[in-house]
C-alpha atoms as a PDB file:
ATOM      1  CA  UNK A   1      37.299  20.960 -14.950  1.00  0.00           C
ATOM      2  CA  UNK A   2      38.243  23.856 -12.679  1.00  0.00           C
ATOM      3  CA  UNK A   3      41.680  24.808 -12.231  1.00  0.00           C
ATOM      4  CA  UNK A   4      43.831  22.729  -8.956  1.00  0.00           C
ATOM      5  CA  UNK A   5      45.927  25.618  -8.253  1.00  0.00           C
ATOM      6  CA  UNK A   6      43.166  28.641  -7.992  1.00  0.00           C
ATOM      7  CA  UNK A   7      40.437  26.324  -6.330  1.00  0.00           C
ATOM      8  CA  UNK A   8      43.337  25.361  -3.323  1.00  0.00           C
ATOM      9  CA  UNK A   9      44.476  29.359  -3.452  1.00  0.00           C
ATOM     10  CA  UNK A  10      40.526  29.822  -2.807  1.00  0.00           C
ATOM     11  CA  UNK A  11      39.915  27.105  -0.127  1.00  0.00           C
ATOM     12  CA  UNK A  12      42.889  29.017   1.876  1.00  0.00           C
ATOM     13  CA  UNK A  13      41.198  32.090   1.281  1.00  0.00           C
ATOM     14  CA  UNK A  14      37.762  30.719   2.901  1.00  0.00           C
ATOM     15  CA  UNK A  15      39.875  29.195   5.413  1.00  0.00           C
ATOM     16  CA  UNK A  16      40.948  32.864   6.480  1.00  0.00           C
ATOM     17  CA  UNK A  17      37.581  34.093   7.160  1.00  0.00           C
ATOM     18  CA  UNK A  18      35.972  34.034  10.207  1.00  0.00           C
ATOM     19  CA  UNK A  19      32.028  32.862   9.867  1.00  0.00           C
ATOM     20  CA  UNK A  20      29.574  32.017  12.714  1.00  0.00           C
ATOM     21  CA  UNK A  21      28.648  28.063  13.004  1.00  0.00           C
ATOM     22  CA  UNK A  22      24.941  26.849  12.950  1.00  0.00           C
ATOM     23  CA  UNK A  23      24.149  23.219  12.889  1.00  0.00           C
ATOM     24  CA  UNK A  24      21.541  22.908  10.248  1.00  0.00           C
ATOM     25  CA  UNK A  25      18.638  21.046  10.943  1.00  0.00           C
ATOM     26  CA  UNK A  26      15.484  19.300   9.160  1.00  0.00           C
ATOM     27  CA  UNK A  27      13.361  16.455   9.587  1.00  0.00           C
ATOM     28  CA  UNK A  28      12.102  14.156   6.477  1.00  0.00           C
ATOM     29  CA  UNK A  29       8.189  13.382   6.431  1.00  0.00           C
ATOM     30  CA  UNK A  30       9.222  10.436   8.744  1.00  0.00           C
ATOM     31  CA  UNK A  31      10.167  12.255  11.527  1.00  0.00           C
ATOM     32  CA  UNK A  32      14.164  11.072  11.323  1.00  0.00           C
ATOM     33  CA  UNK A  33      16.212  14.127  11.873  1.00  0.00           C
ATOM     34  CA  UNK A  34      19.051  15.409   9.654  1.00  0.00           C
ATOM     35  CA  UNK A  35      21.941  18.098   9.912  1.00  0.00           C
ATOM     36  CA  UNK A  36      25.148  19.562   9.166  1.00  0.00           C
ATOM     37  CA  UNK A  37      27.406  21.777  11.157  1.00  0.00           C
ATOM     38  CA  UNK A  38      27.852  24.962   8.433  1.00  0.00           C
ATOM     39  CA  UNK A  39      29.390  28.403   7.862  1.00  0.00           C
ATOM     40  CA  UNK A  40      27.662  29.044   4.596  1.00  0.00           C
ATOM     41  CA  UNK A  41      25.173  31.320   5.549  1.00  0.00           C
ATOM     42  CA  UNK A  42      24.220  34.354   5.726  1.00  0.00           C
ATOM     43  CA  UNK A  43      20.965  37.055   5.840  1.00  0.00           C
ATOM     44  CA  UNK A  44      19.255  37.817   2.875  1.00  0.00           C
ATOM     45  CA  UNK A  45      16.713  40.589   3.137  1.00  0.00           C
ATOM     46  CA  UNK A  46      14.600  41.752   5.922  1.00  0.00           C
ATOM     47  CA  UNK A  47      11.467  42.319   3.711  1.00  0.00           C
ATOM     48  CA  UNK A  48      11.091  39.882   3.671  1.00  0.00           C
ATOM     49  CA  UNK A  49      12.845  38.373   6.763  1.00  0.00           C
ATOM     50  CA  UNK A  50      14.949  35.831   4.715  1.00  0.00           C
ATOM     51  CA  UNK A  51      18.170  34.446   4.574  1.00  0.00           C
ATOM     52  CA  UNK A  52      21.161  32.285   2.074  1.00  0.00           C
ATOM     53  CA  UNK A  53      22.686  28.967   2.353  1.00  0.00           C
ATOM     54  CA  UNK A  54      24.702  26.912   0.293  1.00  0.00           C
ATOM     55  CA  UNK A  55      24.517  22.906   0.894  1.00  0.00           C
ATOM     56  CA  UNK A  56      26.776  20.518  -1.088  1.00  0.00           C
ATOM     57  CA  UNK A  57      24.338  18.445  -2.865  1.00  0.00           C
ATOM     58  CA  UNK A  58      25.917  15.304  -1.572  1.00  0.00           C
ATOM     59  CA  UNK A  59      25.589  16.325   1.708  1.00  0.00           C
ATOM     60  CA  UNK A  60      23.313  13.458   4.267  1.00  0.00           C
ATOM     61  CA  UNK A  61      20.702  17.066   4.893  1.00  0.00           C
ATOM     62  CA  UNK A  62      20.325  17.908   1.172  1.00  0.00           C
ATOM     63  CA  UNK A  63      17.756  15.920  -0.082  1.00  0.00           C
ATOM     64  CA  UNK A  64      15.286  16.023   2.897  1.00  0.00           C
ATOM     65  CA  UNK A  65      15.734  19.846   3.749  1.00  0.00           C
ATOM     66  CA  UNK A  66      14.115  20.514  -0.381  1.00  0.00           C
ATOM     67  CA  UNK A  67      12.188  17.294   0.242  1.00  0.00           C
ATOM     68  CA  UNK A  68      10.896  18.467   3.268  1.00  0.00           C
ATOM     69  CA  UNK A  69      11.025  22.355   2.831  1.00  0.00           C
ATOM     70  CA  UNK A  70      11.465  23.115   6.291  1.00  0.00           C
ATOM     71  CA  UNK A  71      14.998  23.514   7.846  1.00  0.00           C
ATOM     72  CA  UNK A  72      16.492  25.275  11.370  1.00  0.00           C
ATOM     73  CA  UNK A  73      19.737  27.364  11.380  1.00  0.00           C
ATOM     74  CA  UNK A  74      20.484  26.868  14.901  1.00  0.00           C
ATOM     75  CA  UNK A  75      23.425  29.276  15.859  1.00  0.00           C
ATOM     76  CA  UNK A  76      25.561  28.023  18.030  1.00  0.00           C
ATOM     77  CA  UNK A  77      27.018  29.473  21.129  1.00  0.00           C
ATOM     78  CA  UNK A  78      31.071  29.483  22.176  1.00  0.00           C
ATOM     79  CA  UNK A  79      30.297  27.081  25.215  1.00  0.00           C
ATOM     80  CA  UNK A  80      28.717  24.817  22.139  1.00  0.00           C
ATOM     81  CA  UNK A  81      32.156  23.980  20.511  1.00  0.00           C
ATOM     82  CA  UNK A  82      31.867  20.142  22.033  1.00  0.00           C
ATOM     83  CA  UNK A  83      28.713  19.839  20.490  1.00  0.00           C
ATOM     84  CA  UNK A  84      29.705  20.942  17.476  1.00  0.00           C
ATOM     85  CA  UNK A  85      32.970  18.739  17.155  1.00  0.00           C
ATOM     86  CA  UNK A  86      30.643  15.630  17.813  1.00  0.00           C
ATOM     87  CA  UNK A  87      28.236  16.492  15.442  1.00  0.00           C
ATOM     88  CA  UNK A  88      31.088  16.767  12.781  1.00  0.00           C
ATOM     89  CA  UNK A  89      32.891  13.598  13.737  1.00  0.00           C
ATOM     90  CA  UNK A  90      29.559  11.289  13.758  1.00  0.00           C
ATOM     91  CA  UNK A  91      27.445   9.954  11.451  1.00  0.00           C
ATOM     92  CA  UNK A  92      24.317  11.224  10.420  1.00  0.00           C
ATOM     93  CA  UNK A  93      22.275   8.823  12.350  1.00  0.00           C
ATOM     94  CA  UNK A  94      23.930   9.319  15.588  1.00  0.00           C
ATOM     95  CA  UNK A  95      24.492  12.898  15.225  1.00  0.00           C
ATOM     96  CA  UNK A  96      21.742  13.843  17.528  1.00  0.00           C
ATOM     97  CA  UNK A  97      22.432  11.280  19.908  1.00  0.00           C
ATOM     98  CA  UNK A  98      25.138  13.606  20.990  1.00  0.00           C
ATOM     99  CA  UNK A  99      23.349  16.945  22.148  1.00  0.00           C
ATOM    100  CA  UNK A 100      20.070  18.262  23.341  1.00  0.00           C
ATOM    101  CA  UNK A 101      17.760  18.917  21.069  1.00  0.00           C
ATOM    102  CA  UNK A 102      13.833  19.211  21.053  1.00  0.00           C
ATOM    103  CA  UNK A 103      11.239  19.430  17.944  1.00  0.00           C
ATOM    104  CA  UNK A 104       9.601  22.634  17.080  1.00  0.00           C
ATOM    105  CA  UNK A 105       5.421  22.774  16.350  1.00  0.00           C
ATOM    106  CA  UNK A 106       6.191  21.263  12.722  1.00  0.00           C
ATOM    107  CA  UNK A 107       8.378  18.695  13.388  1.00  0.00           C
ATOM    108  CA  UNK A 108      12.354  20.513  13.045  1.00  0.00           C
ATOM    109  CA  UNK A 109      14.854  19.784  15.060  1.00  0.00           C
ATOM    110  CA  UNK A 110      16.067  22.928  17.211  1.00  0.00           C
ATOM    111  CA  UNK A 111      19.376  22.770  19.306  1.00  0.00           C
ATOM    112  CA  UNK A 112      18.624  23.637  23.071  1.00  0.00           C
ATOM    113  CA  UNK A 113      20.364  26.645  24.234  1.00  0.00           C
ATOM    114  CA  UNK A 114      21.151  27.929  20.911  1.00  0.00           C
ATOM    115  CA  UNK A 115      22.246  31.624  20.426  1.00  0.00           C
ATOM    116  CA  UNK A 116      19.614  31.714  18.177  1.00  0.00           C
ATOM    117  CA  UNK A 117      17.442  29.247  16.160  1.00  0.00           C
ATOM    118  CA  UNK A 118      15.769  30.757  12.759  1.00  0.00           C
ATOM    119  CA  UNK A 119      13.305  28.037  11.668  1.00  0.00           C
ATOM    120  CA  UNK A 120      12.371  28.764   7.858  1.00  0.00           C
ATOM    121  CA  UNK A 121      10.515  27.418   4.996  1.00  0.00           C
ATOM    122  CA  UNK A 122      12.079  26.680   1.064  1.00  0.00           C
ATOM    123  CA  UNK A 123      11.732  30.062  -0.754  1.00  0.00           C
ATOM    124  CA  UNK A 124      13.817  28.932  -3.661  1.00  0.00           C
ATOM    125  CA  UNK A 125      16.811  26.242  -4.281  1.00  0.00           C
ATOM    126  CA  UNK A 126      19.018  26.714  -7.253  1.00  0.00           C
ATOM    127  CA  UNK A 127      22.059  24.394  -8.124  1.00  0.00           C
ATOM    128  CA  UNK A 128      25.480  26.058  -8.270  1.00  0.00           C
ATOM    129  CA  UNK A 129      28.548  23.681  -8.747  1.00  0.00           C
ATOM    130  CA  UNK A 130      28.902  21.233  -6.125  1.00  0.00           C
ATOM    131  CA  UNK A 131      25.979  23.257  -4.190  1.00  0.00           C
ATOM    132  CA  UNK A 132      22.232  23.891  -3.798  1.00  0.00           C
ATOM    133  CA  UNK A 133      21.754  27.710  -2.723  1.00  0.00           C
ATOM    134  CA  UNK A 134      18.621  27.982  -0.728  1.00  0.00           C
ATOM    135  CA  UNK A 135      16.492  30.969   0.085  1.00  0.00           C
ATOM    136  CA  UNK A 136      15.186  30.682   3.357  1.00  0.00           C
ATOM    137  CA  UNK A 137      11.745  32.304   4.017  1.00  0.00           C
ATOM    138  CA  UNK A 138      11.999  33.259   8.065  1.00  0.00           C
ATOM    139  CA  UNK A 139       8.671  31.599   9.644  1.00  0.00           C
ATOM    140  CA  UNK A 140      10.301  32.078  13.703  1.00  0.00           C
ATOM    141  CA  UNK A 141      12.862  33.327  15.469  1.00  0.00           C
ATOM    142  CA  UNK A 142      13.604  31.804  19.064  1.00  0.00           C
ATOM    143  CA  UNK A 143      16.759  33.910  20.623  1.00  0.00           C
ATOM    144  CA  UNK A 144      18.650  31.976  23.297  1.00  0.00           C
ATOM    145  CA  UNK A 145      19.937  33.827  26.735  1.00  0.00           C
ATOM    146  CA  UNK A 146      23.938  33.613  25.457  1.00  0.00           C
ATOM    147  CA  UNK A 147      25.015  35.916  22.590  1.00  0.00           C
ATOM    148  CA  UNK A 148      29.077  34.692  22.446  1.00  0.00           C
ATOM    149  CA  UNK A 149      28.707  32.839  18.549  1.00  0.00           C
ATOM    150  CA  UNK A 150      31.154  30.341  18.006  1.00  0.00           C
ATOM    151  CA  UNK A 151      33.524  31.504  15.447  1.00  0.00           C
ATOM    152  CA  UNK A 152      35.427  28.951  13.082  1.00  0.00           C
ATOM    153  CA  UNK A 153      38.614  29.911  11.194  1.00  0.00           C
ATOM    154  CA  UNK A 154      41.308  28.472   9.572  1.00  0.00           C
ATOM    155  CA  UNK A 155      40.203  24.986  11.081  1.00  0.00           C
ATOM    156  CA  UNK A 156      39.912  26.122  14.300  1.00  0.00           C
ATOM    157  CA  UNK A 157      37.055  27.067  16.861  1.00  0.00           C
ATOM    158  CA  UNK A 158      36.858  30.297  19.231  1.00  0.00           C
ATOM    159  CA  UNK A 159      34.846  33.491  20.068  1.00  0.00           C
ATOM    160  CA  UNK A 160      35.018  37.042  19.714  1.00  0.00           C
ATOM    161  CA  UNK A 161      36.399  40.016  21.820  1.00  0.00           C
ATOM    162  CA  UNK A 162      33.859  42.988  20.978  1.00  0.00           C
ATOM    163  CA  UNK A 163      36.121  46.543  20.917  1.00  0.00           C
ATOM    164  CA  UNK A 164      34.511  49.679  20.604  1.00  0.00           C
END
């Protein structure tokens, strides 16, 4: 049992940094699309192109994403903050009701007019606590036309002003 008054001191902490939002996306070997909207993320290595996420094992996308081995990190734009507030406030089965979306060659879910969408394949899954760290292995990059990311902190949604 961890310790109440560090782990809320540490989920304020979190709460104060500013990460980029990707809706995560997989497909089990039925075709029935999964995802979660997600901040935990971030780029590995570029030899090889790979990349880090951390899923809470409980999560609805767990369990097909190793299942399947196959996931999208589809980074969302600014203009893609409705989306990403209905995706969060749905359930899993109607989450891609609410957006456009299309299926890459294999089958994964990829959100139309992305920033980017980084389709990958299970290098390695490890649990940790309440999460399963995954290595994504980059198979394709698709890179949308808009490069403003969404930006979520402290609860809230917005962009960024670039200064040089």
């Amino acid at each position: 049992m961890g310790n109440p008054a560090i782990e809320a001191q540490f989920k304020g902490a979190m709460r104060r940094l500013a990460s980029g939002v990707a809706l995560v996306t997989t497909a089990d070997c039925e075709g029935t699309p999964y995802g979660i909207a997600m901040t935990a993320f971030m780029s590995l290595s570029m030899e090889p192109p790979s990349l880090l996420l951390a899923i809470n094992k409980e999560a609805s996308l767990c369990a097909p994403l190793l299942e399947r081995g196959r996931f999208a990190i589809n980074i969302l734009g600014l203009a893609q903050h409705v989306i990403c507030r209905a995706f969060v406030s749905t359930s899993a089965r109607e989450r891609f009701a609410k957006m456009r979306w299309q299926r890459d060659a294999q089958g994964i879910p990829l959100v139309c007019s992305a920033v980017a969408n980084v389709i990958c394949t299970v290098g390695q899954s490890d649990l940790f606590g309440s999460h399963v760290v995954v290595q994504g292995l980059v198979q394709d990059v698709i890179l949308g036309d808009d490069c403003d990311p969404l930006i979520y902190l402290d609860g809230r949604y917005g962009g960024t002003t670039l200064h040089d």
